[in-house]
N, C-alpha and C. Protein backbone atom coordinates (compact mmCIF):
# COMPACT_ATOMS: atom_id res chain seq x y z
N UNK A 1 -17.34 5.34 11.42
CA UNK A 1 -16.15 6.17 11.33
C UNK A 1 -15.62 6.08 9.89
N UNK A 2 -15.37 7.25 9.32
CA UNK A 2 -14.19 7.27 8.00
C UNK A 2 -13.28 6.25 7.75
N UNK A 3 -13.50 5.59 6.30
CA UNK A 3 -11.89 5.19 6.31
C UNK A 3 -11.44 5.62 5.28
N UNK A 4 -10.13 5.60 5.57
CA UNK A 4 -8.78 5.69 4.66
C UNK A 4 -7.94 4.84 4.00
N UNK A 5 -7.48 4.79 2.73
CA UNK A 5 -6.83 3.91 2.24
C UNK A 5 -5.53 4.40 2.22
N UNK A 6 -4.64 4.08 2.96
CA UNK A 6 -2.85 4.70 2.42
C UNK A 6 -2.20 3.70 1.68
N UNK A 7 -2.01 4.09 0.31
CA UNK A 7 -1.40 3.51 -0.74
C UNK A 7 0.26 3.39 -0.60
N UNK A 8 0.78 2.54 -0.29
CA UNK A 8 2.24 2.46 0.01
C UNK A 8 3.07 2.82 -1.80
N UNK A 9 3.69 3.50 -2.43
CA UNK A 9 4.03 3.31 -3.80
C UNK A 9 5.88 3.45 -3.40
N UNK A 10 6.06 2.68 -4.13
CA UNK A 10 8.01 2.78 -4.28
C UNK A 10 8.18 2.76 -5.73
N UNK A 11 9.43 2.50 -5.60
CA UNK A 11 10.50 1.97 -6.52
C UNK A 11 10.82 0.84 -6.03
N UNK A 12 10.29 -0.38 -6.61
CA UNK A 12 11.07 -1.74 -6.63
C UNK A 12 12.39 -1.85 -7.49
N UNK A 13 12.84 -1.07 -8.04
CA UNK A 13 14.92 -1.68 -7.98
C UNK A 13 15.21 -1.16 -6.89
N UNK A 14 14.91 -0.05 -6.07
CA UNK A 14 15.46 0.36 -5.10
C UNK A 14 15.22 -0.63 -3.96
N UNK A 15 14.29 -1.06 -3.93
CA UNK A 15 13.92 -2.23 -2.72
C UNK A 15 14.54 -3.42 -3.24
N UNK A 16 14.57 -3.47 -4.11
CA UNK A 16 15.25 -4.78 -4.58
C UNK A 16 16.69 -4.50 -4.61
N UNK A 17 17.91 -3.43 -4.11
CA UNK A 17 18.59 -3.38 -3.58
C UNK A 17 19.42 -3.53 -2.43
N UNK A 18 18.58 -3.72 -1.59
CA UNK A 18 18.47 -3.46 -0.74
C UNK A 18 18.85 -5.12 0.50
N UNK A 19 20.00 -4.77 1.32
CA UNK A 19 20.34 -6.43 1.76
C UNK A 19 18.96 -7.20 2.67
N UNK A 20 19.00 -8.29 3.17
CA UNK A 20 17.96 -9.35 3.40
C UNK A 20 17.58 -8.38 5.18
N UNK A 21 19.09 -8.01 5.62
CA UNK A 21 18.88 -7.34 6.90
C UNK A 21 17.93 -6.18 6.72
N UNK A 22 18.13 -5.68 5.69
CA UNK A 22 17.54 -3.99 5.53
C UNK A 22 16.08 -4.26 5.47
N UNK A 23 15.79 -5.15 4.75
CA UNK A 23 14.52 -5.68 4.46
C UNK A 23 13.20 -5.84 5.84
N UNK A 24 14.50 -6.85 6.14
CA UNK A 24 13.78 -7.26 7.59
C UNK A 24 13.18 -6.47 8.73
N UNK A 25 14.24 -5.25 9.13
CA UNK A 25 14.13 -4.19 9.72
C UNK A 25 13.19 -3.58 8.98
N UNK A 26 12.85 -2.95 8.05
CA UNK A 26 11.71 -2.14 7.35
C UNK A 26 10.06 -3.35 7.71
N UNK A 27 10.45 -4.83 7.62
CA UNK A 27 8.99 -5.57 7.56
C UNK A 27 9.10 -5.17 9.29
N UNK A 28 9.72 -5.52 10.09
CA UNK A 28 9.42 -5.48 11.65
C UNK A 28 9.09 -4.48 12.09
N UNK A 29 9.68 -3.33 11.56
CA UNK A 29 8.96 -1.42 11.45
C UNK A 29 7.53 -1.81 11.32
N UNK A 30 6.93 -2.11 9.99
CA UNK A 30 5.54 -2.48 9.81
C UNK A 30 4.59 -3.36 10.58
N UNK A 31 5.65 -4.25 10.76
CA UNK A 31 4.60 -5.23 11.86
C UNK A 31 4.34 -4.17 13.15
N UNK A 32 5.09 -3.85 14.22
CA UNK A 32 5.49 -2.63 15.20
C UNK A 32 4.15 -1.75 14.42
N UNK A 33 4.22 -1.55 13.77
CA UNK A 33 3.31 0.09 13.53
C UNK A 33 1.52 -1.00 13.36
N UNK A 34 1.51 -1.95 12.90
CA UNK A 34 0.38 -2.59 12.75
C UNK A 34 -0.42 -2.85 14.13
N UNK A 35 0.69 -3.14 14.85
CA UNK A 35 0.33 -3.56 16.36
C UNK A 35 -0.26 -2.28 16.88
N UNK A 36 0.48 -1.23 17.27
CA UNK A 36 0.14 0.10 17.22
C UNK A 36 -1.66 0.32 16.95
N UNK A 37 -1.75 0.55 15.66
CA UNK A 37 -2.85 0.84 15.04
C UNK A 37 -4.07 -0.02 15.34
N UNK A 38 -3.53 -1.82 15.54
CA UNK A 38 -4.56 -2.64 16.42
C UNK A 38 -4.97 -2.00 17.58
N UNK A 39 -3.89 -1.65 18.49
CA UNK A 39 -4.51 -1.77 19.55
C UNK A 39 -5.47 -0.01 20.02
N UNK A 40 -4.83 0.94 18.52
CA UNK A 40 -5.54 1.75 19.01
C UNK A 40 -7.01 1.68 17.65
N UNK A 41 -7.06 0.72 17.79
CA UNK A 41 -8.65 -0.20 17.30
C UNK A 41 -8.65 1.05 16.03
N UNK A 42 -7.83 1.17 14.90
CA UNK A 42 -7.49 1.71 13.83
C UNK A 42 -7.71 1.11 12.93
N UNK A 43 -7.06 -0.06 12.66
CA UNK A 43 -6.53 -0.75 11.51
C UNK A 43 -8.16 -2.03 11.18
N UNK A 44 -8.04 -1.63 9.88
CA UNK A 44 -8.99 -2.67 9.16
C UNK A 44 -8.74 -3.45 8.70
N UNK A 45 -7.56 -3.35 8.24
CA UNK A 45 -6.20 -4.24 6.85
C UNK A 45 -5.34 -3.82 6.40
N UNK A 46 -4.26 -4.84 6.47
CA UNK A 46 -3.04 -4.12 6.03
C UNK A 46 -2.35 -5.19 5.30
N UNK A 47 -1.79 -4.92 3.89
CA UNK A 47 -1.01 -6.63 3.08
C UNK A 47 -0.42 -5.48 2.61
N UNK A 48 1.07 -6.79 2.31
CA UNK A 48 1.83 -6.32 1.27
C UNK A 48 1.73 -6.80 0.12
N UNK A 49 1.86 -6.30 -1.07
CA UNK A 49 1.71 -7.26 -2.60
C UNK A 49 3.04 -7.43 -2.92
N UNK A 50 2.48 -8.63 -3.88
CA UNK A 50 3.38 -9.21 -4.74
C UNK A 50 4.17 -8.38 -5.55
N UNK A 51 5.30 -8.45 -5.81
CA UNK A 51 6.05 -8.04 -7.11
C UNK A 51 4.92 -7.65 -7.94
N UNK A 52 5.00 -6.13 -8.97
CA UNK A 52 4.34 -5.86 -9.58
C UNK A 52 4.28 -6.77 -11.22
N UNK A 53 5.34 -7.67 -11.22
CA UNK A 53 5.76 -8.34 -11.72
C UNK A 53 4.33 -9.81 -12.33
N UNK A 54 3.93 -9.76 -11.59
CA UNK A 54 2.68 -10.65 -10.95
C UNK A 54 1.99 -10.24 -11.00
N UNK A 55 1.54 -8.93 -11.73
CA UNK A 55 0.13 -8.25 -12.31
C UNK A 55 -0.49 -8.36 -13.18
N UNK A 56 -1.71 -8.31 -13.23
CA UNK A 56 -3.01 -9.00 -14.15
C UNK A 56 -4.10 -7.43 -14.30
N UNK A 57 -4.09 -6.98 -15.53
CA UNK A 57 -4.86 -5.67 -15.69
C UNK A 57 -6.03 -6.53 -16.57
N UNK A 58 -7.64 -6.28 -15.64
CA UNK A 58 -8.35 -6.91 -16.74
C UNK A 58 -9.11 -5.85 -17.54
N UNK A 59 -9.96 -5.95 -18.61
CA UNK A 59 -10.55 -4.90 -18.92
C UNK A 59 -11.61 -5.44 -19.75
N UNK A 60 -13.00 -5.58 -18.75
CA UNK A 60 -13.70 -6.24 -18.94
C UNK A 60 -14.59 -5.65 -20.26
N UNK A 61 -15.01 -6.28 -20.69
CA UNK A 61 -15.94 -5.74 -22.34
C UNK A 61 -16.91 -5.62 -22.49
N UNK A 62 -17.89 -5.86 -21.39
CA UNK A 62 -19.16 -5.44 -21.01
C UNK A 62 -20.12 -7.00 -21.47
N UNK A 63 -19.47 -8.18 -21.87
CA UNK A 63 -20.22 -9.11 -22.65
C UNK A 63 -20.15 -10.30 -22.08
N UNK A 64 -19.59 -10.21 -20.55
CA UNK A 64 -18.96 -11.33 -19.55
C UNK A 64 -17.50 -11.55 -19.94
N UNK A 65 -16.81 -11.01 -20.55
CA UNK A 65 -14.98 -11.39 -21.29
C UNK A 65 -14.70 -10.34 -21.04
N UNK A 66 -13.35 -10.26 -21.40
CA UNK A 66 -12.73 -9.39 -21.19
C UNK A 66 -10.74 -9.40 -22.07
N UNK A 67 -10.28 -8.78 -21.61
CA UNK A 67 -8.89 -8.31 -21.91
C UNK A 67 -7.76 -8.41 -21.20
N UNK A 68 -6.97 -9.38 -20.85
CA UNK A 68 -5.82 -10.24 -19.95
C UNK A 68 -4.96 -9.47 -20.15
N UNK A 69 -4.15 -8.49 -19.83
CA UNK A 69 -3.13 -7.94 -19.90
C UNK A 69 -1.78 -8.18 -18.71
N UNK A 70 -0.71 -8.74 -19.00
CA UNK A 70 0.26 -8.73 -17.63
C UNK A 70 1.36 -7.20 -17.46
N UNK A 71 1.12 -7.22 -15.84
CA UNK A 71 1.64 -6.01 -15.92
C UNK A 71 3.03 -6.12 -15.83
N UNK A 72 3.48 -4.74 -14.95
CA UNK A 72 3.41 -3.29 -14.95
C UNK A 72 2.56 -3.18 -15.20
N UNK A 73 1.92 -2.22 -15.43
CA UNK A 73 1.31 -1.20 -16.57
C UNK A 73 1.49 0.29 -16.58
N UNK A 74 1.86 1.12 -15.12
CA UNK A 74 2.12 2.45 -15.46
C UNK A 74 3.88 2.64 -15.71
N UNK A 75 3.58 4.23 -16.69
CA UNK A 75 4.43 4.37 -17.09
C UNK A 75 6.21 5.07 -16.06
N UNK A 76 6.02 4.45 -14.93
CA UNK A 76 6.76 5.05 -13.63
C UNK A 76 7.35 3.96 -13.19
N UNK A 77 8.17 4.24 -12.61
CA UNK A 77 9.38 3.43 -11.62
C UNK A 77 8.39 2.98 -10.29
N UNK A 78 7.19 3.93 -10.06
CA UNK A 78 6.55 3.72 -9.09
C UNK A 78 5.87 2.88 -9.02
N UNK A 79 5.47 1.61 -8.05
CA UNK A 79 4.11 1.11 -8.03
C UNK A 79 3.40 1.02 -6.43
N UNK A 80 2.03 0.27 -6.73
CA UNK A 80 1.84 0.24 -5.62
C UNK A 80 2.69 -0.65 -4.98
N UNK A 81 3.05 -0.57 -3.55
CA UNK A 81 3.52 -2.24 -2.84
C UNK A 81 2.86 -2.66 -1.65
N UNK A 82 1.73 -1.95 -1.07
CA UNK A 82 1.19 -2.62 -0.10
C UNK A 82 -0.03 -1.16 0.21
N UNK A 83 -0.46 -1.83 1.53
CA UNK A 83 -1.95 -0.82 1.78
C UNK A 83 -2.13 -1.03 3.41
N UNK A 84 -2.25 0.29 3.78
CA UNK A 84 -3.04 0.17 5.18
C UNK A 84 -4.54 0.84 4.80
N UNK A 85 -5.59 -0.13 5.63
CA UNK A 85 -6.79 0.60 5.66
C UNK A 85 -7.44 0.98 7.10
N UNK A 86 -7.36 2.35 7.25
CA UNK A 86 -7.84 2.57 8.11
C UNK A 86 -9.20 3.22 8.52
N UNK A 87 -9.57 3.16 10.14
CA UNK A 87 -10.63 3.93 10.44
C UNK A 87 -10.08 5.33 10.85
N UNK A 88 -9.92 6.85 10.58
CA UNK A 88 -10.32 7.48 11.10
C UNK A 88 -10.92 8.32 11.33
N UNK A 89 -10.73 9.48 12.18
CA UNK A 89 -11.82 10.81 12.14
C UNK A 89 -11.63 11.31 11.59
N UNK A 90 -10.77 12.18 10.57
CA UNK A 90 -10.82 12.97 9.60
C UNK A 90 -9.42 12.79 8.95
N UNK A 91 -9.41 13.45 7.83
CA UNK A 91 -8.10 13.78 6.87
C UNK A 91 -6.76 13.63 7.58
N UNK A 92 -7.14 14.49 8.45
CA UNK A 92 -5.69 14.95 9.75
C UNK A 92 -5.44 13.50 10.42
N UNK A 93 -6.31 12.72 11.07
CA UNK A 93 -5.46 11.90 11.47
C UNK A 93 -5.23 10.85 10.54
N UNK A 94 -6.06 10.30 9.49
CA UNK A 94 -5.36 9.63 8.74
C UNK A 94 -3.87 10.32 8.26
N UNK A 95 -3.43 11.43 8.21
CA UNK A 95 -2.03 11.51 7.57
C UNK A 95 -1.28 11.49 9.02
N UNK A 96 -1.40 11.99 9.99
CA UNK A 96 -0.82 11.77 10.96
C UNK A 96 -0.05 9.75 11.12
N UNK A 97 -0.78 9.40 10.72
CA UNK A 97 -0.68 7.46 10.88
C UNK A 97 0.28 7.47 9.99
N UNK A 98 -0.58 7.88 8.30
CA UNK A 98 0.54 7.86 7.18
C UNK A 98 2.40 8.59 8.05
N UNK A 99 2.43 9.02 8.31
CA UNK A 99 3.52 9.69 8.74
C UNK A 99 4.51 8.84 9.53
N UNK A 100 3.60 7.68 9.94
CA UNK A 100 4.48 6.92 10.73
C UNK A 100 4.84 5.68 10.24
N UNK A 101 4.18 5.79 8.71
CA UNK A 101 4.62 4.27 8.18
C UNK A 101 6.01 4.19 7.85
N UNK A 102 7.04 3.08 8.18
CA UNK A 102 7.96 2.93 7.87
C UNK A 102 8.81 3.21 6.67
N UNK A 103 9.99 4.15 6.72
CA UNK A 103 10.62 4.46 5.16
C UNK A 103 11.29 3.29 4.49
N UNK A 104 11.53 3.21 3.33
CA UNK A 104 12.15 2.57 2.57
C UNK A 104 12.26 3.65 1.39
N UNK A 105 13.07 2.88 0.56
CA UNK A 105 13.51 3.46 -0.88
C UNK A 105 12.84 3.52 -1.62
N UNK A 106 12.31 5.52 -2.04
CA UNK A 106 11.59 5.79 -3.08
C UNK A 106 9.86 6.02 -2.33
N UNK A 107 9.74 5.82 -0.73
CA UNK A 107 8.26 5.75 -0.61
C UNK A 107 7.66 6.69 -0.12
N UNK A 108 6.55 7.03 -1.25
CA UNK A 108 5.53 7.88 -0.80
C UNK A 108 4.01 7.07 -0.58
N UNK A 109 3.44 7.60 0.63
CA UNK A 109 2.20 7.11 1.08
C UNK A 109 1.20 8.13 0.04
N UNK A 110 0.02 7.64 -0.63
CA UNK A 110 -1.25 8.49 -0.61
C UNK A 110 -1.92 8.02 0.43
N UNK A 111 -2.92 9.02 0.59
CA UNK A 111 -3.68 8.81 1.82
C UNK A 111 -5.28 9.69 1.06
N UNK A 112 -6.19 8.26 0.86
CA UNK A 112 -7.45 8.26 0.05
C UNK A 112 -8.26 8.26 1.11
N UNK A 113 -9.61 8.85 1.26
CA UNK A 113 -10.48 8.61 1.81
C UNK A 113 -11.02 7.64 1.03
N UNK A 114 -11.90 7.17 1.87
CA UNK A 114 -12.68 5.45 0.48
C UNK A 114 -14.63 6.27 0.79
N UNK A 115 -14.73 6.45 -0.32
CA UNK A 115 -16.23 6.76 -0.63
C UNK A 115 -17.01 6.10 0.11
N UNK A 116 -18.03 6.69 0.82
CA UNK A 116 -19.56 5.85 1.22
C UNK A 116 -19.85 5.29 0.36
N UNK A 117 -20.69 4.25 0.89
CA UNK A 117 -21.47 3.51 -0.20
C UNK A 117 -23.24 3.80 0.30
């Protein structure tokens, strides 16, 4: 079966606004929708990341080394903050799922198909 990657992207000041209650309710939304997607034998993986704060861009040099950069790195308020990966049958129901991931401040889902290998 297909999978899909849905890219969670926000605005972290906006989440980082946001009180310890508000928080909580948005993670228990996610847990709730994870369960969901388990049991309808969907879900492959799902994490949230770290503060973008805590980013490492490498850029390897072709010679075994490479280039340590700490992020950010894009030029947007946006980053990623977490990922569902799913199995499904086509385009349509992966956005159908996307549709049900929990809102917070500033979030838009992409919804990638992930290449054969």
């Amino acid at each position: 079966m297909p999978r899909y990657l849905l890219l969670l992207h926000g605005d972290e000041s906006s989440e980082d606004e946001l009180s310890a209650g508000e928080k909580r309710t948005i993670v228990e939304q996610h847990l709730a929708l994870i369960r969901e997607l388990s049991a309808a034998g969907k879900l492959v993986a799902s994490e949230a990341l770290h503060h973008s704060s805590r980013t490492k861009l490498v850029r390897p040099d072709g010679r075994g080394g490479g280039t340590v950069t700490d992020g950010p790195f894009a030029e947007t308020k946006e980053v990623v903050g977490g990922f569902y990966l799913l199995e499904c049958a086509d385009d349509d129901e992966a956005v159908e799922w996307a549709k049900q991931i929990p809102t917070g401040p500033s979030l838009a889902v992409e919804v990638r198909p992930v290449a054969p290998v």
